[in-house]
PDB file of N, CA and C in Angstrom:
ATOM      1  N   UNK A   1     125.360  80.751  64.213  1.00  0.00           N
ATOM      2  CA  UNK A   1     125.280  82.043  63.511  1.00  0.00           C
ATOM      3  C   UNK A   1     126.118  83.066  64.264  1.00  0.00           C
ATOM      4  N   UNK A   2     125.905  83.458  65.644  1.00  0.00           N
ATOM      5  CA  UNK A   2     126.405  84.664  66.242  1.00  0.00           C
ATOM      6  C   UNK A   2     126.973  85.329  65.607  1.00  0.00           C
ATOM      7  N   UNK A   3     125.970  86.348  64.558  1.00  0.00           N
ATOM      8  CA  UNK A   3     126.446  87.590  64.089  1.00  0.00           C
ATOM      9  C   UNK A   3     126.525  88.792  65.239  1.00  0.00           C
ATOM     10  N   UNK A   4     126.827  90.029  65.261  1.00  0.00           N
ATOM     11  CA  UNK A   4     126.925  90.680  65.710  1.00  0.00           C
ATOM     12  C   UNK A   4     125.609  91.547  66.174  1.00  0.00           C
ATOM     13  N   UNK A   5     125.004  91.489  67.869  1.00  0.00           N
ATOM     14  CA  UNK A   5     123.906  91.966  67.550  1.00  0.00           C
ATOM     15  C   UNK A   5     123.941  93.584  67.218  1.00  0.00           C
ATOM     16  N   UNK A   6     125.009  94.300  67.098  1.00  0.00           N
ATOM     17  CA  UNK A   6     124.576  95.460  66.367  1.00  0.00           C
ATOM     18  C   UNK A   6     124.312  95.715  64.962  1.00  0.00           C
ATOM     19  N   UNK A   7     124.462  94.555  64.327  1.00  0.00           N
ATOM     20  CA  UNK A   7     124.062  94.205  63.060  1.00  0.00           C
ATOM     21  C   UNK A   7     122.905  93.594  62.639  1.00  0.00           C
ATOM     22  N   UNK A   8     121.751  93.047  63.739  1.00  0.00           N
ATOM     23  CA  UNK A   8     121.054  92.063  63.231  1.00  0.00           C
ATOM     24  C   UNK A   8     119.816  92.516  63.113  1.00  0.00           C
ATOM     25  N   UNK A   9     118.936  92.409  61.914  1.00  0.00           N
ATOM     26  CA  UNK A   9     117.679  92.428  61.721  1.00  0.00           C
ATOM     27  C   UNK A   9     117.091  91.853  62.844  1.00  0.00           C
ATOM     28  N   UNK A  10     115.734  92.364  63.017  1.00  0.00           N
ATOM     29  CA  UNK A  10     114.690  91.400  63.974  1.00  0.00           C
ATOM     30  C   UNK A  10     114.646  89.979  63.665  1.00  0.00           C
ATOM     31  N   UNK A  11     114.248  89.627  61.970  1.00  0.00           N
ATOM     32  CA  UNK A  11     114.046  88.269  61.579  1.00  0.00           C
ATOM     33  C   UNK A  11     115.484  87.096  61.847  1.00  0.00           C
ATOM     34  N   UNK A  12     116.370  88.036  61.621  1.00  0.00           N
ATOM     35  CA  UNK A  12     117.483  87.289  62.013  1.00  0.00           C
ATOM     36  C   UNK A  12     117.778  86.583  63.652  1.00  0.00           C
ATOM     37  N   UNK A  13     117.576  87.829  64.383  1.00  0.00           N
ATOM     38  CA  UNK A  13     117.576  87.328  65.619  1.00  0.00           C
ATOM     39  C   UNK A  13     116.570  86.635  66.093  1.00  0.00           C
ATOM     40  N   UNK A  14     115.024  86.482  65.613  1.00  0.00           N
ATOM     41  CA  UNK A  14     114.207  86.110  65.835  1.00  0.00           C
ATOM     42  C   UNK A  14     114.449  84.193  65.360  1.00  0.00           C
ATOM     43  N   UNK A  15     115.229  84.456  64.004  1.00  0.00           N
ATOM     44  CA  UNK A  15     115.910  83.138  63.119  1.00  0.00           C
ATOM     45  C   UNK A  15     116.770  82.661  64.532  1.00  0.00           C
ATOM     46  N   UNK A  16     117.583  82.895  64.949  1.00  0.00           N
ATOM     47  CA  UNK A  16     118.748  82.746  65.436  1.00  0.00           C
ATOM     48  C   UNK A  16     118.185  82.247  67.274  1.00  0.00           C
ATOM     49  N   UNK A  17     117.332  82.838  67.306  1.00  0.00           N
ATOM     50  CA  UNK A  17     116.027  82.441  69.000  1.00  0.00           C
ATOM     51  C   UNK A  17     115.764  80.812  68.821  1.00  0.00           C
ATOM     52  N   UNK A  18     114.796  80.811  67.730  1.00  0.00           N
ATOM     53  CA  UNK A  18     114.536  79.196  66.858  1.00  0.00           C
ATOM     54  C   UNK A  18     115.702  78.554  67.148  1.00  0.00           C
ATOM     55  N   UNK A  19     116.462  78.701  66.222  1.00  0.00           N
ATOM     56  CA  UNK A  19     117.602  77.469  66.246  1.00  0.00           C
ATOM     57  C   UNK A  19     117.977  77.202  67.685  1.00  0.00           C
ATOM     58  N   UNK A  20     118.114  78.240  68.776  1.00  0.00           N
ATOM     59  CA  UNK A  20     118.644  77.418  69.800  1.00  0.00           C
ATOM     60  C   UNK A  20     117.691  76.943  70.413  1.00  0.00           C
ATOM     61  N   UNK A  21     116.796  77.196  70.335  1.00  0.00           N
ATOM     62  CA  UNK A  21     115.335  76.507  71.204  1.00  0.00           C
ATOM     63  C   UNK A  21     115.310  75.074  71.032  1.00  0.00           C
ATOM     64  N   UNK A  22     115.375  74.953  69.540  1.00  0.00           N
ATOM     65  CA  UNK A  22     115.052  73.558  68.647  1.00  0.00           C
ATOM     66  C   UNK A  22     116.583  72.530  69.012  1.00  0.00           C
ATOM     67  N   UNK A  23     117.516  73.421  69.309  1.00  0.00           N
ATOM     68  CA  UNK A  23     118.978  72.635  69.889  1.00  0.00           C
ATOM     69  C   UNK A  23     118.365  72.440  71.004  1.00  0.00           C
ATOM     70  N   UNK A  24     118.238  73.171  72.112  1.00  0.00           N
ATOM     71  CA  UNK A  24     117.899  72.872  73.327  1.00  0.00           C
ATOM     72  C   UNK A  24     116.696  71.586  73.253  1.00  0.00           C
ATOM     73  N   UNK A  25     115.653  72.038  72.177  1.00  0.00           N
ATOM     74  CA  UNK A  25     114.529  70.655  72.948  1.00  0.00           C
ATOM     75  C   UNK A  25     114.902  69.750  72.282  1.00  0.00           C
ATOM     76  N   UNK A  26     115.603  69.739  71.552  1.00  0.00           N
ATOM     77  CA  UNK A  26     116.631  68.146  70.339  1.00  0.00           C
ATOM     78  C   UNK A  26     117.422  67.788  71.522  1.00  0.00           C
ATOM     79  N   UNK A  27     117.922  68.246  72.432  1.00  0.00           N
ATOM     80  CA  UNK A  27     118.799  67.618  73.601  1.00  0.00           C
ATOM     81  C   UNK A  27     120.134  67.899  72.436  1.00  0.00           C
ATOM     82  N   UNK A  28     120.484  68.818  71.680  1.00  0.00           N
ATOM     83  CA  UNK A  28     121.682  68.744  70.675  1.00  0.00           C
ATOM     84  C   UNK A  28     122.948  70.054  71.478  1.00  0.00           C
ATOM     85  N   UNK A  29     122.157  69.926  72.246  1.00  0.00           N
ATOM     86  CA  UNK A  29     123.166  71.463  72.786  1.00  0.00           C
ATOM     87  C   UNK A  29     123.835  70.749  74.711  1.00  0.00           C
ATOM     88  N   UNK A  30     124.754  70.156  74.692  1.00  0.00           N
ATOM     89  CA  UNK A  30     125.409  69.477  76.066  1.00  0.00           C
ATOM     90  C   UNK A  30     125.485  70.794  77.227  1.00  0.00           C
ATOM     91  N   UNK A  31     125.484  69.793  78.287  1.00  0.00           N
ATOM     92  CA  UNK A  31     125.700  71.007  79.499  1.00  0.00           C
ATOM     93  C   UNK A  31     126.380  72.276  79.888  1.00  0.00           C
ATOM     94  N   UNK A  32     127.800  72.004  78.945  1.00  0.00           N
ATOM     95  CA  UNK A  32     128.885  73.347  79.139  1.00  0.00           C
ATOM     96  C   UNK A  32     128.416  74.007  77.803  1.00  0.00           C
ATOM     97  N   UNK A  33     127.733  73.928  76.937  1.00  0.00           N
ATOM     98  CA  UNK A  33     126.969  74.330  75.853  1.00  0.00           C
ATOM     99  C   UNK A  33     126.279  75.587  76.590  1.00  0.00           C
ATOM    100  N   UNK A  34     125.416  74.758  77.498  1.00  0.00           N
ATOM    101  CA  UNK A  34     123.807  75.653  77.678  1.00  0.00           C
ATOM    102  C   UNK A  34     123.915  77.147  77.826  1.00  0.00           C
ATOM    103  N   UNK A  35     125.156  77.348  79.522  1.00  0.00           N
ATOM    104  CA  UNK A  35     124.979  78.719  79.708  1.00  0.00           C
ATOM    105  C   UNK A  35     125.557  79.331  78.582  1.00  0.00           C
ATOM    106  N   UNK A  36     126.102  79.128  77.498  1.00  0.00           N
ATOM    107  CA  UNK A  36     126.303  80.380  76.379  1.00  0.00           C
ATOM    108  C   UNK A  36     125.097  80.181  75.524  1.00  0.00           C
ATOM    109  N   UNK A  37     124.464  79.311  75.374  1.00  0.00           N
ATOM    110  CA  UNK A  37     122.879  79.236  74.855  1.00  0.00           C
ATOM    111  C   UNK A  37     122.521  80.297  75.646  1.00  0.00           C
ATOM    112  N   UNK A  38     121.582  79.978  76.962  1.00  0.00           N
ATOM    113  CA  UNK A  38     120.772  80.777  77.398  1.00  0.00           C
ATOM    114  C   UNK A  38     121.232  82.187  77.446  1.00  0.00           C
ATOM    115  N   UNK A  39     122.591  82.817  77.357  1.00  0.00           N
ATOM    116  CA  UNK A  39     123.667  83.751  77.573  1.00  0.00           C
ATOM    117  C   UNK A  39     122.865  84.422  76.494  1.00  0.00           C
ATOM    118  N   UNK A  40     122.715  83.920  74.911  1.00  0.00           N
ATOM    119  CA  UNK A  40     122.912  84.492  73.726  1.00  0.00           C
ATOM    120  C   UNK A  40     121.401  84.992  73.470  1.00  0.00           C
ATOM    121  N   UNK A  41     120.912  83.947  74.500  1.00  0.00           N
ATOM    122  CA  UNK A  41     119.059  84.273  74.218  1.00  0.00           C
ATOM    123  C   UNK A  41     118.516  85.416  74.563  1.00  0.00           C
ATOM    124  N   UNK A  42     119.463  85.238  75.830  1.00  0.00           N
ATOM    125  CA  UNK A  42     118.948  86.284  76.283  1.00  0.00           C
ATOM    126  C   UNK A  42     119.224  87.901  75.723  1.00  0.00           C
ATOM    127  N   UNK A  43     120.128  88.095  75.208  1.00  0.00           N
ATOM    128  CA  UNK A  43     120.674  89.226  74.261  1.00  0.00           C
ATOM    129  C   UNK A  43     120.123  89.417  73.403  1.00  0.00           C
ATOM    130  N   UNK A  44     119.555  88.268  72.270  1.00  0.00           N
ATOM    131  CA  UNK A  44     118.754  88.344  71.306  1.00  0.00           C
ATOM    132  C   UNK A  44     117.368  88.643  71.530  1.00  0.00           C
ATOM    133  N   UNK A  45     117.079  88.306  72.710  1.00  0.00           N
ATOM    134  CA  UNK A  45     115.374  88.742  73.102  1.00  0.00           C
ATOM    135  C   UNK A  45     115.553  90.243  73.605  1.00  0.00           C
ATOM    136  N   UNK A  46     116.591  90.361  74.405  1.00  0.00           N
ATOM    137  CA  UNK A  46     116.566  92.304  74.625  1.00  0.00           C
ATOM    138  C   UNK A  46     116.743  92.970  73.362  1.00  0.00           C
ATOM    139  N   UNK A  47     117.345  92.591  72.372  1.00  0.00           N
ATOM    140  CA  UNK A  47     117.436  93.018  71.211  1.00  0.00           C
ATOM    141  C   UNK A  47     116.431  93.395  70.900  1.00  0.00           C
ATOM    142  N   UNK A  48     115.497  91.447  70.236  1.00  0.00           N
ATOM    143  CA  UNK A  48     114.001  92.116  69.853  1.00  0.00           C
ATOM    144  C   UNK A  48     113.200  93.321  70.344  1.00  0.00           C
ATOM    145  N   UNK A  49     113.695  92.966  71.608  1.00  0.00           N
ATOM    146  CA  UNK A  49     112.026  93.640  72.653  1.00  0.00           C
ATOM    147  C   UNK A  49     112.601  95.659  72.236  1.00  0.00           C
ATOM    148  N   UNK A  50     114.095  95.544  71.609  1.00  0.00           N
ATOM    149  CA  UNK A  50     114.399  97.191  71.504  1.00  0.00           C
ATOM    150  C   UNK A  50     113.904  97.708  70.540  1.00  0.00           C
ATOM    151  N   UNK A  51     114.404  96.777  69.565  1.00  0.00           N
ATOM    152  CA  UNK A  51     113.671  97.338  68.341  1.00  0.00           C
ATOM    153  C   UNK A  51     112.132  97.076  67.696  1.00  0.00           C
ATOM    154  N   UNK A  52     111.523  95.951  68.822  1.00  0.00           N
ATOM    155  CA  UNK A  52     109.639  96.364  68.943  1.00  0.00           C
ATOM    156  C   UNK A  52     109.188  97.654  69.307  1.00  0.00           C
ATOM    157  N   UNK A  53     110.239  98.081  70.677  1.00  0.00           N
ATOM    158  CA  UNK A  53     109.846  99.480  71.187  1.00  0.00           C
ATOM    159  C   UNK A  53     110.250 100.732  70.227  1.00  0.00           C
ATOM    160  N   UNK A  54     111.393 100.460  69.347  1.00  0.00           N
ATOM    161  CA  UNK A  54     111.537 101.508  68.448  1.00  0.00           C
ATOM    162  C   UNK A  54     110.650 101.678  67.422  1.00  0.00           C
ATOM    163  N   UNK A  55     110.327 100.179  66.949  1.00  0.00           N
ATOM    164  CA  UNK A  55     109.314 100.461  65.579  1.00  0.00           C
ATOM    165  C   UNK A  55     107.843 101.008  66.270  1.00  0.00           C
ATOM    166  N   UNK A  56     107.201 100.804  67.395  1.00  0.00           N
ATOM    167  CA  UNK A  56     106.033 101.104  68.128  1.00  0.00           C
ATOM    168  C   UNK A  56     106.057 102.945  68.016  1.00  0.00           C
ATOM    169  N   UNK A  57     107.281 103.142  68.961  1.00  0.00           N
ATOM    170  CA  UNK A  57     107.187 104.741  68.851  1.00  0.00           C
ATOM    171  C   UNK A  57     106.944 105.352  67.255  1.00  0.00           C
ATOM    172  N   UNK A  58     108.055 105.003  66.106  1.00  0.00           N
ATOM    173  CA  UNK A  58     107.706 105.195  65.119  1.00  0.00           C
ATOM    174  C   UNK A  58     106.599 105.410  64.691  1.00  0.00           C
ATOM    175  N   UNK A  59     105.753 104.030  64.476  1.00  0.00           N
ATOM    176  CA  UNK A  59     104.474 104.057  64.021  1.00  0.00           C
ATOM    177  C   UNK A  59     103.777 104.901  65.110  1.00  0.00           C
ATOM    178  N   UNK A  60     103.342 105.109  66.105  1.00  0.00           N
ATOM    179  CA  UNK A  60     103.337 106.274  66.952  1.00  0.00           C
ATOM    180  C   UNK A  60     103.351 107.479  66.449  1.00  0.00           C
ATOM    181  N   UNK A  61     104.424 107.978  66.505  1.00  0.00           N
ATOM    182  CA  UNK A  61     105.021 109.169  65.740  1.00  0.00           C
ATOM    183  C   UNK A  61     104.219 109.405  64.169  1.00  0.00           C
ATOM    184  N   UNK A  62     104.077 108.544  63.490  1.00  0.00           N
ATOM    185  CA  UNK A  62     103.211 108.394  62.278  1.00  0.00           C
ATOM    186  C   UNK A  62     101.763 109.066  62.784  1.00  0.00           C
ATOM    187  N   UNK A  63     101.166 107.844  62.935  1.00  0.00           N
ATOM    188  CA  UNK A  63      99.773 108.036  63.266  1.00  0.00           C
ATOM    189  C   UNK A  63      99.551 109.613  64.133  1.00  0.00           C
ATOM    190  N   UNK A  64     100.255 110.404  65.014  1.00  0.00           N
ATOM    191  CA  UNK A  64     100.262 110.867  65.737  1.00  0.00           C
ATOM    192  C   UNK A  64     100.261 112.334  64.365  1.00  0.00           C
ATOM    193  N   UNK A  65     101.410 112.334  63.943  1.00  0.00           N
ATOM    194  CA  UNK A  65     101.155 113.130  62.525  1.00  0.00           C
ATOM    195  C   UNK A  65     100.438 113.352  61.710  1.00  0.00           C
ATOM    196  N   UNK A  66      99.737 111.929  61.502  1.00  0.00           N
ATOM    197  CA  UNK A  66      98.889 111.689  60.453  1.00  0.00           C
ATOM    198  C   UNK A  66      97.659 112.581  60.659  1.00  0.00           C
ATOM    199  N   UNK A  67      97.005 112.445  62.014  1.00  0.00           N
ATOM    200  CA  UNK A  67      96.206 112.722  62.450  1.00  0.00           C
ATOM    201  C   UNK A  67      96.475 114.193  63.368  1.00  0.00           C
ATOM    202  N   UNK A  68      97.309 114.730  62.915  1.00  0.00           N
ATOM    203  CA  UNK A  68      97.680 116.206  63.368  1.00  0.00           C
ATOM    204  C   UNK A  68      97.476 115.960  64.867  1.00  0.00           C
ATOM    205  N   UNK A  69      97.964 115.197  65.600  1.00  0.00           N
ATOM    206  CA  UNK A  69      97.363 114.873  67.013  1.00  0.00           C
ATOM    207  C   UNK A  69      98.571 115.438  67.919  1.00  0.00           C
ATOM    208  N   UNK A  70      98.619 115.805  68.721  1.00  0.00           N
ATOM    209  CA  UNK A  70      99.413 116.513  69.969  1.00  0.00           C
ATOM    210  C   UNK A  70      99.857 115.371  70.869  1.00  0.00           C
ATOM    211  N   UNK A  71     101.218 114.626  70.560  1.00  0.00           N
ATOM    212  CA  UNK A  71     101.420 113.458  71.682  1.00  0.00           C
ATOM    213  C   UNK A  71     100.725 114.298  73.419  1.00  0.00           C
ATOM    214  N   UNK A  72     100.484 113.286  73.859  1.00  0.00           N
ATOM    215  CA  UNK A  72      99.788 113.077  75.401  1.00  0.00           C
ATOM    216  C   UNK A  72     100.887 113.414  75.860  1.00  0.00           C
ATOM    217  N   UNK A  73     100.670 114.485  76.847  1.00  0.00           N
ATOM    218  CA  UNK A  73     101.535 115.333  77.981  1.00  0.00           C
ATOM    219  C   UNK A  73     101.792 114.086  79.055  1.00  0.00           C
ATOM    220  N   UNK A  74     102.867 113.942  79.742  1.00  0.00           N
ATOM    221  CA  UNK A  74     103.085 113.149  81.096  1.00  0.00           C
ATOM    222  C   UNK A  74     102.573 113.310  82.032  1.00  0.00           C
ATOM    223  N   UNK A  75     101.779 112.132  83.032  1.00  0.00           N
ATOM    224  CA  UNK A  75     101.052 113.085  84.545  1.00  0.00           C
ATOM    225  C   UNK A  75     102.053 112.970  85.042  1.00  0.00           C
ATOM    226  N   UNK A  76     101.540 114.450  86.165  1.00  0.00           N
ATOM    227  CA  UNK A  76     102.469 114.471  86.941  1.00  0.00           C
ATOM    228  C   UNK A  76     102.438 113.844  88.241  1.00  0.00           C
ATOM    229  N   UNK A  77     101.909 113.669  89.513  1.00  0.00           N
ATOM    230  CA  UNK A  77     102.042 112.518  90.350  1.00  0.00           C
ATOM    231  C   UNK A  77     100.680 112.906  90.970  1.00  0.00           C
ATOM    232  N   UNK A  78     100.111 114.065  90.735  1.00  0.00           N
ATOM    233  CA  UNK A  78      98.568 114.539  90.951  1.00  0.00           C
ATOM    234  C   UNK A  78      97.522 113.771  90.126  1.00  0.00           C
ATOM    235  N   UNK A  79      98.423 113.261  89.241  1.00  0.00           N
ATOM    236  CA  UNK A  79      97.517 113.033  87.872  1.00  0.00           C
ATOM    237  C   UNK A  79      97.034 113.403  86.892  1.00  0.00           C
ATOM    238  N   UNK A  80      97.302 114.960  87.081  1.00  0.00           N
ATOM    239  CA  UNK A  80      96.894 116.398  86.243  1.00  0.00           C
ATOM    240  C   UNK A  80      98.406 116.002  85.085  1.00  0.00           C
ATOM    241  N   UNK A  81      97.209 116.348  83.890  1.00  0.00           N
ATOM    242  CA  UNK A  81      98.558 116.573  83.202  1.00  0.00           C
ATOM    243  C   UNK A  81      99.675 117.786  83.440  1.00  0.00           C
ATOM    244  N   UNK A  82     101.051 117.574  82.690  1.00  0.00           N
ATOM    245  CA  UNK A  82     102.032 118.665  83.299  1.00  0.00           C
ATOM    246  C   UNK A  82     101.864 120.187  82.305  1.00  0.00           C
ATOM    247  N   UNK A  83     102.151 121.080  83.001  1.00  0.00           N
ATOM    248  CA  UNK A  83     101.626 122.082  81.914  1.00  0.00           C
ATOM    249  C   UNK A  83     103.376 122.508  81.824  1.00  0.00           C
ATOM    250  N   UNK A  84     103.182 122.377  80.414  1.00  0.00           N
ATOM    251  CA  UNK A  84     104.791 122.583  79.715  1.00  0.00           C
ATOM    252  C   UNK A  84     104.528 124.139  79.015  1.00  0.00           C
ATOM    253  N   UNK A  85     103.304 124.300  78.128  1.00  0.00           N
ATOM    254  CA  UNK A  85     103.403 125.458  77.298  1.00  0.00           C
ATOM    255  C   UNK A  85     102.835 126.528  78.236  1.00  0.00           C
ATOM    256  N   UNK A  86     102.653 127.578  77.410  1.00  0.00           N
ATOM    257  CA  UNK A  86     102.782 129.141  78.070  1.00  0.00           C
ATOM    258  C   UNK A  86     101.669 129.386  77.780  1.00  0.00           C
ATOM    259  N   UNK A  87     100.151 128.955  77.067  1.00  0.00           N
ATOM    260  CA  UNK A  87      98.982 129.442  76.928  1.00  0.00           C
ATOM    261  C   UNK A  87      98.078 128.166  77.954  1.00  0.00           C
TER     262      UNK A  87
END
């Protein structure tokens, strides 16, 4: 497949994870093969894991709206939350 990962759906890359796994445990993928296997996996799994973290914040961002809720301030190294506003 190696589409372009700035093009690829999750399911695609998630499609595209499968197939080399199933090459790799078929023994269908030879030695000068592998490191651009494992090369590609690994790109496709940082991929996933970006756009899990994007859709998470999203839905985040949702619920957080939904529920008129005030995202959680950052601690600061006291543990106190940080005071950003002016009241």
């Amino acid at each position: 497949m190696n589409k372009d990962l700035n093009q690829m759906t999750y399911r695609e890359a998630t499609q595209e994870l499968e197939e080399i796994l199933r090459a790799i445990e078929n023994d269908a993928v030879d030695v000068d093969e592998l490191t651009q296997k494992v090369q590609r996996s690994s790109q496709l799994i940082k991929l996933c894991k970006e756009k899990l973290r994007k859709a998470e914040k999203a839905i985040d961002q949702v619920f957080n709206e939904e529920n008129c809720e005030v995202p959680p301030q950052p601690k600061q190294k006291d543990n106190k939350p940080a005071t950003n506003s002016l009241f």
